[in-house]
N, C-alpha and C. Protein backbone atom coordinates (compact mmCIF):
# COMPACT_ATOMS: atom_id res chain seq x y z
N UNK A 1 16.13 -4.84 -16.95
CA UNK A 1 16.40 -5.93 -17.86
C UNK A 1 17.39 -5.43 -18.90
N UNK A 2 18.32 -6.25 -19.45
CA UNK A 2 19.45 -5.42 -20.57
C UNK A 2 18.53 -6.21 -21.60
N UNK A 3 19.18 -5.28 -22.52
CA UNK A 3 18.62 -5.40 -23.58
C UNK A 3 19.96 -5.13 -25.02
N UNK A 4 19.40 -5.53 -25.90
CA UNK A 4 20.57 -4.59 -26.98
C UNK A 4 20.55 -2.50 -26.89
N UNK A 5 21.71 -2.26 -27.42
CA UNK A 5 22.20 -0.83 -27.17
C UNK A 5 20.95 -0.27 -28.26
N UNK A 6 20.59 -0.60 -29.54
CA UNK A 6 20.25 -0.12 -30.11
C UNK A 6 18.53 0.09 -30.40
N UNK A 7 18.12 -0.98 -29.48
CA UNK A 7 16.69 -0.86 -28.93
C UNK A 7 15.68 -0.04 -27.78
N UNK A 8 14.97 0.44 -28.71
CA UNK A 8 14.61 1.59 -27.18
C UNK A 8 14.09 1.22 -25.84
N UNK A 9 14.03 1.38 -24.89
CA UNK A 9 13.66 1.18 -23.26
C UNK A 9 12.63 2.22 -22.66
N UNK A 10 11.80 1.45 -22.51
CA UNK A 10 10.94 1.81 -22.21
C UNK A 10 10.63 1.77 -20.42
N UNK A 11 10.27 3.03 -19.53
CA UNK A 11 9.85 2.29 -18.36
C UNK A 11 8.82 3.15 -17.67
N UNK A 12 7.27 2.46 -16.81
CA UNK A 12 6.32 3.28 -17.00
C UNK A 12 6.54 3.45 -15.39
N UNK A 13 5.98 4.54 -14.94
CA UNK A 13 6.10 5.30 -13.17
C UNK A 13 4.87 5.40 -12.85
N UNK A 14 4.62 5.20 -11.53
CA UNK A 14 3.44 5.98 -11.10
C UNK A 14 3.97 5.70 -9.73
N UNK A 15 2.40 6.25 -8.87
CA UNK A 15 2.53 6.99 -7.81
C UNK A 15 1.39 6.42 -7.04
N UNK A 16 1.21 6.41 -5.61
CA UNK A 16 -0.17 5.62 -5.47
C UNK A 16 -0.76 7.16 -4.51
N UNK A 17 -1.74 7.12 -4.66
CA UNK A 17 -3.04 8.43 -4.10
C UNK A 17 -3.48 8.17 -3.01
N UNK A 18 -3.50 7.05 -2.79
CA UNK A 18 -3.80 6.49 -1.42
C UNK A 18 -3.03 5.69 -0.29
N UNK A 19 -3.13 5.80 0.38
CA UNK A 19 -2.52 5.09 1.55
C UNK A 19 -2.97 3.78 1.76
N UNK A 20 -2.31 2.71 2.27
CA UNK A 20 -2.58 1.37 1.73
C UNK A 20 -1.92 0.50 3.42
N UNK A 21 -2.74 -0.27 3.49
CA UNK A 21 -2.15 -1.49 4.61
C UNK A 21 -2.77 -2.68 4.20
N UNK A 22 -2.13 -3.49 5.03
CA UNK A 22 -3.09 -5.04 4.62
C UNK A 22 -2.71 -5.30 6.44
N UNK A 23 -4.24 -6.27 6.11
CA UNK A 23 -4.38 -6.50 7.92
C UNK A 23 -3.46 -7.71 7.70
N UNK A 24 -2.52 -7.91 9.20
CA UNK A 24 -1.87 -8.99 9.26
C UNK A 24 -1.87 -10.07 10.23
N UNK A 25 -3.17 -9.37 11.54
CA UNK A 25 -3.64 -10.42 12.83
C UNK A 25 -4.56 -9.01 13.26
N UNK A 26 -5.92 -9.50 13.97
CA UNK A 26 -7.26 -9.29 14.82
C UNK A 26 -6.70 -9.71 16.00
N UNK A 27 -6.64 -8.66 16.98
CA UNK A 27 -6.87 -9.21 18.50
C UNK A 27 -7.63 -10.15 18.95
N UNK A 28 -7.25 -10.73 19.90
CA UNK A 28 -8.75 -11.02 20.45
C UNK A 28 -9.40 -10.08 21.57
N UNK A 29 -8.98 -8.78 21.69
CA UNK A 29 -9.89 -7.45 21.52
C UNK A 29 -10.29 -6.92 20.48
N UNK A 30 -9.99 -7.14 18.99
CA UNK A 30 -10.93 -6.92 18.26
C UNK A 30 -9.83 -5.84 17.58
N UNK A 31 -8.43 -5.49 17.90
CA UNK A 31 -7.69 -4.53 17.20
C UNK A 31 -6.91 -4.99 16.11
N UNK A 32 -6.83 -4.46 15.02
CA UNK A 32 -5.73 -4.66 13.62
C UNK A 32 -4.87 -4.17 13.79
N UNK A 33 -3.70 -5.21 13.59
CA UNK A 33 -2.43 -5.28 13.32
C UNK A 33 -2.15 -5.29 11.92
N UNK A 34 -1.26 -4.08 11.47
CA UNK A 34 -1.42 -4.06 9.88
C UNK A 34 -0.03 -3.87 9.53
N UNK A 35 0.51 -4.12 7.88
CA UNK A 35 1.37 -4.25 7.31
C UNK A 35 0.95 -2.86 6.62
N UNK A 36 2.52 -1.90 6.44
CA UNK A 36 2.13 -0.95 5.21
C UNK A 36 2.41 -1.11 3.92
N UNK A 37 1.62 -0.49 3.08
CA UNK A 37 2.25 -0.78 1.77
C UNK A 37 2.16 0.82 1.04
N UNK A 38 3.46 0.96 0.54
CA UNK A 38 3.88 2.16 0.37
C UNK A 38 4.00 2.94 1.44
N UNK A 39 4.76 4.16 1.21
CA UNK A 39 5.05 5.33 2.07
C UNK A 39 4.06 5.84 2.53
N UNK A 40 4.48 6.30 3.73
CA UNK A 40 3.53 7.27 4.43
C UNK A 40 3.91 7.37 5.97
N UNK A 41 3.19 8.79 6.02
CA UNK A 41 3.54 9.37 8.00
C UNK A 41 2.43 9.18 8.90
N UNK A 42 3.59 8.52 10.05
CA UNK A 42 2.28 8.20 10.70
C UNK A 42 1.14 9.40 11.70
N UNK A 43 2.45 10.75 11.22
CA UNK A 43 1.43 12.10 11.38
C UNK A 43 0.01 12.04 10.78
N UNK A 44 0.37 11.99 9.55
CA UNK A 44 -0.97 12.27 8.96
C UNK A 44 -1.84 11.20 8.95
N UNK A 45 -1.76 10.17 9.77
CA UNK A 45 -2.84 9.19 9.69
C UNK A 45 -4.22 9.65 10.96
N UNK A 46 -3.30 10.11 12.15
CA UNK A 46 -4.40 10.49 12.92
C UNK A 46 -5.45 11.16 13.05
N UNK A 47 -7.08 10.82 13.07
CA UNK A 47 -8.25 12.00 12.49
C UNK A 47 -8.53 11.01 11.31
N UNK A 48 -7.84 10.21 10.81
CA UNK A 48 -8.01 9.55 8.80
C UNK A 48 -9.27 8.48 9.18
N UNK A 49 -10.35 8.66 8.73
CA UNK A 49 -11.24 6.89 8.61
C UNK A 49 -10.67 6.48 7.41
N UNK A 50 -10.84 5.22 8.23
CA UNK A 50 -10.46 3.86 7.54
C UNK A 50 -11.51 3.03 6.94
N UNK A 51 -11.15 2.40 5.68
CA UNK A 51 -11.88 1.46 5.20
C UNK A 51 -11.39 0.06 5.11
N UNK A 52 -12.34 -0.75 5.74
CA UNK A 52 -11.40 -2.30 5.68
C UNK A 52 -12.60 -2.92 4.62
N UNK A 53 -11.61 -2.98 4.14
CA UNK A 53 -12.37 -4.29 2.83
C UNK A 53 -11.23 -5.74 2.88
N UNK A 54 -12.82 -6.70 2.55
CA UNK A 54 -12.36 -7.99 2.64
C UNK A 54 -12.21 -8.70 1.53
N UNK A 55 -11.89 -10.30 0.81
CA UNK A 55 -12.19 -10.39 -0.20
C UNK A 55 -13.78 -10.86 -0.59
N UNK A 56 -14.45 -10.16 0.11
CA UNK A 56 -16.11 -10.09 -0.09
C UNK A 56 -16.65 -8.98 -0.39
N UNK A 57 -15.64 -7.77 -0.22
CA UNK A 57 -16.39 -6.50 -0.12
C UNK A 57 -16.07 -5.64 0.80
């Protein structure tokens, strides 16, 4: 965003700790199809449990 020259700017960073998907279609075998969100290899996913949470829990 501009701003005037003489006003300070502020801008905050972070980083996420976790690895992140959102489901985007269920088979009808029962497999997730997922969207990623943020970076990551798909080396290090293999061996990883997963947690699927819904908006119930």
């Amino acid at each position: 965003k501009e701003g005037r020259a003489q006003e300070p700017r502020v801008m905050l960073v972070g980083h996420m700790d976790e690895i992140g998907f959102m489901v985007k279609l269920i088979t009808k075998e029962g497999f997730l199809r997922f969207t990623p969100l943020g970076g990551w290899w798909d080396q290090v996913l293999l061996g990883h449990r997963v947690h699927v949470k819904t908006n119930k829990g």
